[in-house]
N, C-alpha and C. Protein backbone atom coordinates (compact mmCIF):
# COMPACT_ATOMS: atom_id res chain seq x y z
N UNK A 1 6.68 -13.78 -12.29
CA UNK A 1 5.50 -12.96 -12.00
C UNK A 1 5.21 -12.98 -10.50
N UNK A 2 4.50 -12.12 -10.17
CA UNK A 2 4.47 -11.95 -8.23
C UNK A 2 2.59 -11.04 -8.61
N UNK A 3 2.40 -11.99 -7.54
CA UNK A 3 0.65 -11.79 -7.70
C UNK A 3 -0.19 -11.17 -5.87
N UNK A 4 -0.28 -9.85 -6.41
CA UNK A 4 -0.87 -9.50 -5.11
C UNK A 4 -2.46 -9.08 -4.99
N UNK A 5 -2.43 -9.54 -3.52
CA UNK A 5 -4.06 -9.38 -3.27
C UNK A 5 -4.01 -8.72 -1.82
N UNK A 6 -4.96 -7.49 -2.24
CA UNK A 6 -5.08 -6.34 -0.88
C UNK A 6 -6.35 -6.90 -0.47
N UNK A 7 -6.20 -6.60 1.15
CA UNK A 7 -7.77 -6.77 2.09
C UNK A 7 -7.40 -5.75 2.88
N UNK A 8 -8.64 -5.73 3.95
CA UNK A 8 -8.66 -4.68 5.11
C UNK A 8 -9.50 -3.84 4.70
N UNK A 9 -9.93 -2.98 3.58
CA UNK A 9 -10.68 -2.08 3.43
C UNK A 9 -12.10 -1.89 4.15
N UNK A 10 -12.21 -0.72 4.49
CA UNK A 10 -13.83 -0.84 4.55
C UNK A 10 -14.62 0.79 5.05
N UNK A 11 -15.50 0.74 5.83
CA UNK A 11 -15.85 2.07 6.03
C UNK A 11 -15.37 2.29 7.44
N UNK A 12 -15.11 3.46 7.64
CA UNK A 12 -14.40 3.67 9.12
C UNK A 12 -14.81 5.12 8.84
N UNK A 13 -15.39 5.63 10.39
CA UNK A 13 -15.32 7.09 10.74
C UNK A 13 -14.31 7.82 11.20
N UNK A 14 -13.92 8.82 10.47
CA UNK A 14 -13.16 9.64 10.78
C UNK A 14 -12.48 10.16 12.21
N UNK A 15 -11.08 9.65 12.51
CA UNK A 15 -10.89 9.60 13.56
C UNK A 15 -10.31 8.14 14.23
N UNK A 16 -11.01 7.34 12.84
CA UNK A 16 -11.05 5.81 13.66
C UNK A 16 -9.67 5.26 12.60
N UNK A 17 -9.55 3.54 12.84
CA UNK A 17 -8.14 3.29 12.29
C UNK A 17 -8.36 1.71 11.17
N UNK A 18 -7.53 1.76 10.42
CA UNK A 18 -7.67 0.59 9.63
C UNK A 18 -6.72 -0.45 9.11
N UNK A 19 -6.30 -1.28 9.18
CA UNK A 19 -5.46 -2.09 8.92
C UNK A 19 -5.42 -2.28 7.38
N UNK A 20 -4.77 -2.27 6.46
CA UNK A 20 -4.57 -3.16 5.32
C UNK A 20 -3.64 -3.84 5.11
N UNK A 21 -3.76 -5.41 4.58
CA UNK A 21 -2.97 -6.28 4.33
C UNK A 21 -2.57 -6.46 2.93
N UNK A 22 -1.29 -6.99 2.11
CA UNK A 22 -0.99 -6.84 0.84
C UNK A 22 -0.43 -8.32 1.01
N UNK A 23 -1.45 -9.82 0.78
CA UNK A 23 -0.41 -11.16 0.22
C UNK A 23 0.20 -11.12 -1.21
N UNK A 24 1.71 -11.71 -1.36
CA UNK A 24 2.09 -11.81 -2.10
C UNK A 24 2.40 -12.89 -2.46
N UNK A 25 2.69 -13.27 -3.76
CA UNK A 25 2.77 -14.62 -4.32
C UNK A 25 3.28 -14.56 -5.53
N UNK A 26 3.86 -15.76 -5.82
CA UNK A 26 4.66 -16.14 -7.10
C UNK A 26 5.88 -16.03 -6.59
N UNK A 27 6.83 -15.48 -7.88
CA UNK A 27 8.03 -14.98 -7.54
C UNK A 27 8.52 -14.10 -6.70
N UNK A 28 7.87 -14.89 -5.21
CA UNK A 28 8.49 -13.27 -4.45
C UNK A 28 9.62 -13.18 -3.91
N UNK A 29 10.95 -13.78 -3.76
CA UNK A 29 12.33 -13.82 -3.81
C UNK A 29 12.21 -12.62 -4.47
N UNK A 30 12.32 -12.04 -5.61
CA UNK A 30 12.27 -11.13 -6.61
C UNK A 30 12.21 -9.84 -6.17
N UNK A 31 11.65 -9.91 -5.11
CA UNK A 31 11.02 -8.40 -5.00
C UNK A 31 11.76 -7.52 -4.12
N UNK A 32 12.12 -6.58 -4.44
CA UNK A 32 12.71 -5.32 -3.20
C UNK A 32 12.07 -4.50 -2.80
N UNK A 33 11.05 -4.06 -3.26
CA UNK A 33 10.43 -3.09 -2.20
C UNK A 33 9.13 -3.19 -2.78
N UNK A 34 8.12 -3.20 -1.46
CA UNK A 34 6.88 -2.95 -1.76
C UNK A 34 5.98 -1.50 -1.69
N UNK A 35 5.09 -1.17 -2.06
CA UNK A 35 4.27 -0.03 -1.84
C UNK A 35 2.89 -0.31 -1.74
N UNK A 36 2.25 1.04 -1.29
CA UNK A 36 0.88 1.49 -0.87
C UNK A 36 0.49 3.21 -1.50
N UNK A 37 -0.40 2.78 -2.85
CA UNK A 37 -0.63 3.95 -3.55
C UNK A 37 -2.05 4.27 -3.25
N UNK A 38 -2.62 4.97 -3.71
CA UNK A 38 -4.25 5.13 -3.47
C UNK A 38 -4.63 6.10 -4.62
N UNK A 39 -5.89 6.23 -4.70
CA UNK A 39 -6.49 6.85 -5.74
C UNK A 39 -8.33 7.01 -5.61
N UNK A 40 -8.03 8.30 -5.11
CA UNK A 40 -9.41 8.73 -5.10
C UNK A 40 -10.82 9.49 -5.85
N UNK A 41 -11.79 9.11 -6.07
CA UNK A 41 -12.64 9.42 -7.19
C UNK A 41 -12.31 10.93 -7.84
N UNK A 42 -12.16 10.68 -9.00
CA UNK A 42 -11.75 11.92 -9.92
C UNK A 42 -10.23 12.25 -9.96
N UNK A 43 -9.47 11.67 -9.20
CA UNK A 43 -8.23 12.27 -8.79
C UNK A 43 -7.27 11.09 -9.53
N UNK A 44 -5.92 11.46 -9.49
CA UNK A 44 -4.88 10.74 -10.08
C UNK A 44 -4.41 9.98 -9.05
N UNK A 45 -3.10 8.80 -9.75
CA UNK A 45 -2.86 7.61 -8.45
C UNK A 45 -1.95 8.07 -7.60
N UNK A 46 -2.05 8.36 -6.22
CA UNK A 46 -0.59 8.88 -5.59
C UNK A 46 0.07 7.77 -4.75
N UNK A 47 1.27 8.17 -4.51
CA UNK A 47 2.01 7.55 -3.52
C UNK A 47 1.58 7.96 -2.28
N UNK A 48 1.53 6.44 -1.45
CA UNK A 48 1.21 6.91 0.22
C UNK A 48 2.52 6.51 1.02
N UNK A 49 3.14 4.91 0.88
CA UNK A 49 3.97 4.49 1.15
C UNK A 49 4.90 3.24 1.00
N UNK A 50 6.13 3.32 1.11
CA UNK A 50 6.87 2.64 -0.06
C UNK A 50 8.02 1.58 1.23
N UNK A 51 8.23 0.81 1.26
CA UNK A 51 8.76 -0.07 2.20
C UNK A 51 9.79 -1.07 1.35
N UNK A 52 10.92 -1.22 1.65
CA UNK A 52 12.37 -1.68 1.04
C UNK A 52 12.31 -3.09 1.88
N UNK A 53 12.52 -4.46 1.00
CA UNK A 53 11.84 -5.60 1.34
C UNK A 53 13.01 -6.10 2.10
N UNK A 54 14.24 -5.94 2.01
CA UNK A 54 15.33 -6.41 2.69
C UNK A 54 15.49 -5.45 3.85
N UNK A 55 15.94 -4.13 4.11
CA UNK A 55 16.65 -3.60 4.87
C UNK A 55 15.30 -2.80 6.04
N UNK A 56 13.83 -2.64 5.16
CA UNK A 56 13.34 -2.51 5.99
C UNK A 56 12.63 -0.62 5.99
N UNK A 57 13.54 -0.16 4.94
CA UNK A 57 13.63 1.17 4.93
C UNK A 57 12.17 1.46 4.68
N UNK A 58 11.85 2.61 5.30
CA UNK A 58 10.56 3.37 4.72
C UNK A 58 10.23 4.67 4.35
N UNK A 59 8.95 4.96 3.66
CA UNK A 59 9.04 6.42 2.93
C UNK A 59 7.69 6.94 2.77
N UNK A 60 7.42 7.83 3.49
CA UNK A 60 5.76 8.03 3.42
C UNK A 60 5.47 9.27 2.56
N UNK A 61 3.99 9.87 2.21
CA UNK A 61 3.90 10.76 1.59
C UNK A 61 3.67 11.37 2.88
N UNK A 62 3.74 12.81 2.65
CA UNK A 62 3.54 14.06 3.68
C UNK A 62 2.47 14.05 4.47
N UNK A 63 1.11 13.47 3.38
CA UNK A 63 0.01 13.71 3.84
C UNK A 63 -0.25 12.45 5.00
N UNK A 64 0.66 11.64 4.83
CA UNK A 64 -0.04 10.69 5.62
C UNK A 64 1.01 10.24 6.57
N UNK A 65 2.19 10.94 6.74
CA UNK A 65 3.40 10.82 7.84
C UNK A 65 3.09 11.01 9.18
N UNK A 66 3.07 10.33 10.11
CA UNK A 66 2.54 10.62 11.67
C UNK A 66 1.06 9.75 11.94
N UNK A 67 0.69 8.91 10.64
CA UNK A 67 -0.68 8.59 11.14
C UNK A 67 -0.58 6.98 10.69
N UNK A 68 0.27 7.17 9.05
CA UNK A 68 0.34 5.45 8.58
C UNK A 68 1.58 5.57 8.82
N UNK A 69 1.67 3.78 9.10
CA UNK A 69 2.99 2.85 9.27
C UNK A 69 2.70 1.58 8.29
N UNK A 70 3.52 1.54 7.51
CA UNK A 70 3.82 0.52 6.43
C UNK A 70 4.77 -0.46 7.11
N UNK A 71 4.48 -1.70 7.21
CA UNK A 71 5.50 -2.93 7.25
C UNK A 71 5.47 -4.00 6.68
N UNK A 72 5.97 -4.95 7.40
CA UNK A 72 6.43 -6.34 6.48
C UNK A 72 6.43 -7.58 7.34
N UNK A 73 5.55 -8.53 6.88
CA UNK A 73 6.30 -10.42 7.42
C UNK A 73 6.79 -10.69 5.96
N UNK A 74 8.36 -10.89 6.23
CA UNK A 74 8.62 -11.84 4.97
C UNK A 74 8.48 -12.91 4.99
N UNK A 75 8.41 -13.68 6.51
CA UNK A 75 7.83 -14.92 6.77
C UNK A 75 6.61 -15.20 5.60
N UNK A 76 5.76 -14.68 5.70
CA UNK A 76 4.32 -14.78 5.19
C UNK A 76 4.32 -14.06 3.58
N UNK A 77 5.21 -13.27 3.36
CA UNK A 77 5.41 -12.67 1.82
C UNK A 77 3.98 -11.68 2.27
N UNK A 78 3.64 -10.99 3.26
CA UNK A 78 2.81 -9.61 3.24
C UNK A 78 3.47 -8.36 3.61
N UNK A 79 2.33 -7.33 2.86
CA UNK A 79 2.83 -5.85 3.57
C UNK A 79 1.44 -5.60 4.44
N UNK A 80 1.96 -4.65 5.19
CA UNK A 80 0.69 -4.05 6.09
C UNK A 80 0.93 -2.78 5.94
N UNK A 81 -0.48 -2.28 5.83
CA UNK A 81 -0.79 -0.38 6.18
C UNK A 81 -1.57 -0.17 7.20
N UNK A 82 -1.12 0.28 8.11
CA UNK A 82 -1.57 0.42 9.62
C UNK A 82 -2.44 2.01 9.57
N UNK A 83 -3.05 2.02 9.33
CA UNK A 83 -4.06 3.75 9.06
C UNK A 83 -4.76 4.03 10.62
N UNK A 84 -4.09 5.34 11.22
CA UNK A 84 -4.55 5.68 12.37
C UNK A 84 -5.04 7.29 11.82
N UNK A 85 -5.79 7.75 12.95
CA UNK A 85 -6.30 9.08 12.56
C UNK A 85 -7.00 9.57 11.25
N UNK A 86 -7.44 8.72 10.65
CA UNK A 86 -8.30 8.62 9.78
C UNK A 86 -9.30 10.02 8.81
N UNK A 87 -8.57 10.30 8.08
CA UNK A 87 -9.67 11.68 7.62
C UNK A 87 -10.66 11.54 6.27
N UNK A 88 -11.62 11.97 6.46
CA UNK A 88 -12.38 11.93 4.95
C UNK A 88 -11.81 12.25 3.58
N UNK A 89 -10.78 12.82 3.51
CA UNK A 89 -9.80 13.25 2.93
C UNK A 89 -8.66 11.71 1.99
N UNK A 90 -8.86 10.67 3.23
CA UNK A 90 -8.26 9.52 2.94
C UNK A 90 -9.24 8.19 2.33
N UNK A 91 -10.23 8.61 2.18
CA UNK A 91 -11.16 7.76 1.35
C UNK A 91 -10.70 7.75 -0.38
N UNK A 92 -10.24 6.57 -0.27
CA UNK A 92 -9.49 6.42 -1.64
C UNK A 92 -9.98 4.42 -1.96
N UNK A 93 -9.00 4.64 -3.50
CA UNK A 93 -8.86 2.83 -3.17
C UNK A 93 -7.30 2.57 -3.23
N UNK A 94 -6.86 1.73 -2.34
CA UNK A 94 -5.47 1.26 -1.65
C UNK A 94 -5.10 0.60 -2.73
N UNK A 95 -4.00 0.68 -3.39
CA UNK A 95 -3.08 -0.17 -4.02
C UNK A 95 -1.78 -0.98 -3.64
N UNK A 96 -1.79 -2.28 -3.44
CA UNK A 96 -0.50 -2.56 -3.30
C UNK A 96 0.48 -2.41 -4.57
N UNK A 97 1.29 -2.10 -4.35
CA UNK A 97 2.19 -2.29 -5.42
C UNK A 97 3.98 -3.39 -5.01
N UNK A 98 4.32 -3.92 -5.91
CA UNK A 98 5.72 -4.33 -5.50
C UNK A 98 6.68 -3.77 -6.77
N UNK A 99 7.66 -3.87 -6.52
CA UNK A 99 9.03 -3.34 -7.25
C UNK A 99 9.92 -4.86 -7.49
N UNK A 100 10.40 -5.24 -9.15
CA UNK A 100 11.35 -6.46 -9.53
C UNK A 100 12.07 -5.58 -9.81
N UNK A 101 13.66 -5.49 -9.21
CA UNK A 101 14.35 -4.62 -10.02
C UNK A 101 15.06 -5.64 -11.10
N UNK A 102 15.35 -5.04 -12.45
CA UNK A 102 16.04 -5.57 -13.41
C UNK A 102 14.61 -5.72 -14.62
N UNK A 103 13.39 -4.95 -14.21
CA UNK A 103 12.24 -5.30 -15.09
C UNK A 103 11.69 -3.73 -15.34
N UNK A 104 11.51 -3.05 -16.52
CA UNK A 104 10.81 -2.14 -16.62
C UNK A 104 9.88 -1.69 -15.88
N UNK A 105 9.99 -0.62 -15.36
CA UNK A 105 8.94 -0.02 -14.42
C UNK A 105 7.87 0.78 -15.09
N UNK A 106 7.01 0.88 -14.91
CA UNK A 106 5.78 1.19 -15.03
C UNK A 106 5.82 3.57 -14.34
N UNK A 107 4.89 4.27 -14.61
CA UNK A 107 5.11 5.65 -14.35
C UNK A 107 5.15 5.73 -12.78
N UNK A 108 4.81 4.72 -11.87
CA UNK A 108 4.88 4.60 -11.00
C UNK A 108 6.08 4.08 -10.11
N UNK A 109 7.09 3.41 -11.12
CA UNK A 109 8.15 2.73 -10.68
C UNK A 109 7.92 1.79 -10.09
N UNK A 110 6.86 1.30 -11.12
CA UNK A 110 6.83 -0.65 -10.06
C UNK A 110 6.58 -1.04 -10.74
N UNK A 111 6.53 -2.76 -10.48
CA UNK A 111 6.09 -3.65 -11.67
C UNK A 111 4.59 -4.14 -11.60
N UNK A 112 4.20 -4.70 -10.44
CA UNK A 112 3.36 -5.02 -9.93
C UNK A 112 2.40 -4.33 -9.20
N UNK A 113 0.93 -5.13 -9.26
CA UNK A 113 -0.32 -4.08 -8.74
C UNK A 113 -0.99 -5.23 -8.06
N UNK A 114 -1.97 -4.68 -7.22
CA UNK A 114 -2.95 -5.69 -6.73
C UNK A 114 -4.44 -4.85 -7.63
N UNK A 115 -5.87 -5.48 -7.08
CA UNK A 115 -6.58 -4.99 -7.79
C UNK A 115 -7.19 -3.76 -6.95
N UNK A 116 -6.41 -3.76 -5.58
CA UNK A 116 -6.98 -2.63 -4.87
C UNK A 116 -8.37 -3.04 -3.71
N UNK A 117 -8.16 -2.43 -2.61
CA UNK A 117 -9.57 -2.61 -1.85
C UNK A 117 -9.78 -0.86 -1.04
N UNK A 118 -10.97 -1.01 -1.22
CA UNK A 118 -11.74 0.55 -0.95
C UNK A 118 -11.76 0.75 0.40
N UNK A 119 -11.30 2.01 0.80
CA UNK A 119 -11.89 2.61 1.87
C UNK A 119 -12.37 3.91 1.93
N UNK A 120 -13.36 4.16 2.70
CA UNK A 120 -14.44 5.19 3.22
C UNK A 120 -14.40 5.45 4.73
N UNK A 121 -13.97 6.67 4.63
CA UNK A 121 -14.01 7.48 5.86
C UNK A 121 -15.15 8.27 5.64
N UNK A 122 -15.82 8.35 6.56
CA UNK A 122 -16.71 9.22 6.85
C UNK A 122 -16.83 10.33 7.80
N UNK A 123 -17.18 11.23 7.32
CA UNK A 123 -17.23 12.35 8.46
C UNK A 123 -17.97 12.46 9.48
């Protein structure tokens, strides 16, 4: 099992920038790639960005290409979401997610979730 917990959230004005952090724990040898989903009131869960735990690779959604940067300490077993340019549009709640391959994936293609931390952009 691999147990994650998101921080960083909070309110930020539009324009402005936000860090989120994703610790991981347990079995995290296990893991190949992590993600950053979000999900905003009324709306379904989307992909923002998806980061490959060995090689480093990354994969953003459209909407948020040019503004977030997803990375990694494997030292420390975290991911980071680096949120610049900030739109009201991006007020969601952040999901970490990680990927075990060799374990049923979930509609999202992961195994693992954190419980999420909120952010609010304001206009």
């Amino acid at each position: 099992q691999v147990q994650l917990v998101e921080s960083g959230g909070g309110l930020v004005q539009a324009g402005g920038s936000l860090r989120l952090s994703c610790a991981a724990s347990g079995r995290t040898f296990t893991i190949s790639a992590m993600a950053w989903f979000r999900q905003a009131p009324g709306k379904e869960r989307e992909f923002v960005a998806r980061l490959s735990w060995g090689g480093g690779s990354t994969y953003y959604a459209d909407s948020v290409k040019g503004r977030f940067t997803v990375s990694r300490d494997n030292a420390k077993n975290a991911a980071y979401l680096q949120m610049n340019s900030l739109k009201y549009d991006d007020t969601a709640v952040y999901y970490c997610a990680a990927r075990e391959p060799g374990l049923g994936v979930d509609r999202y293609g992961m195994n693992y979730w954190g419980k999420g931390t909120l952010v609010t952009v304001s206009s």
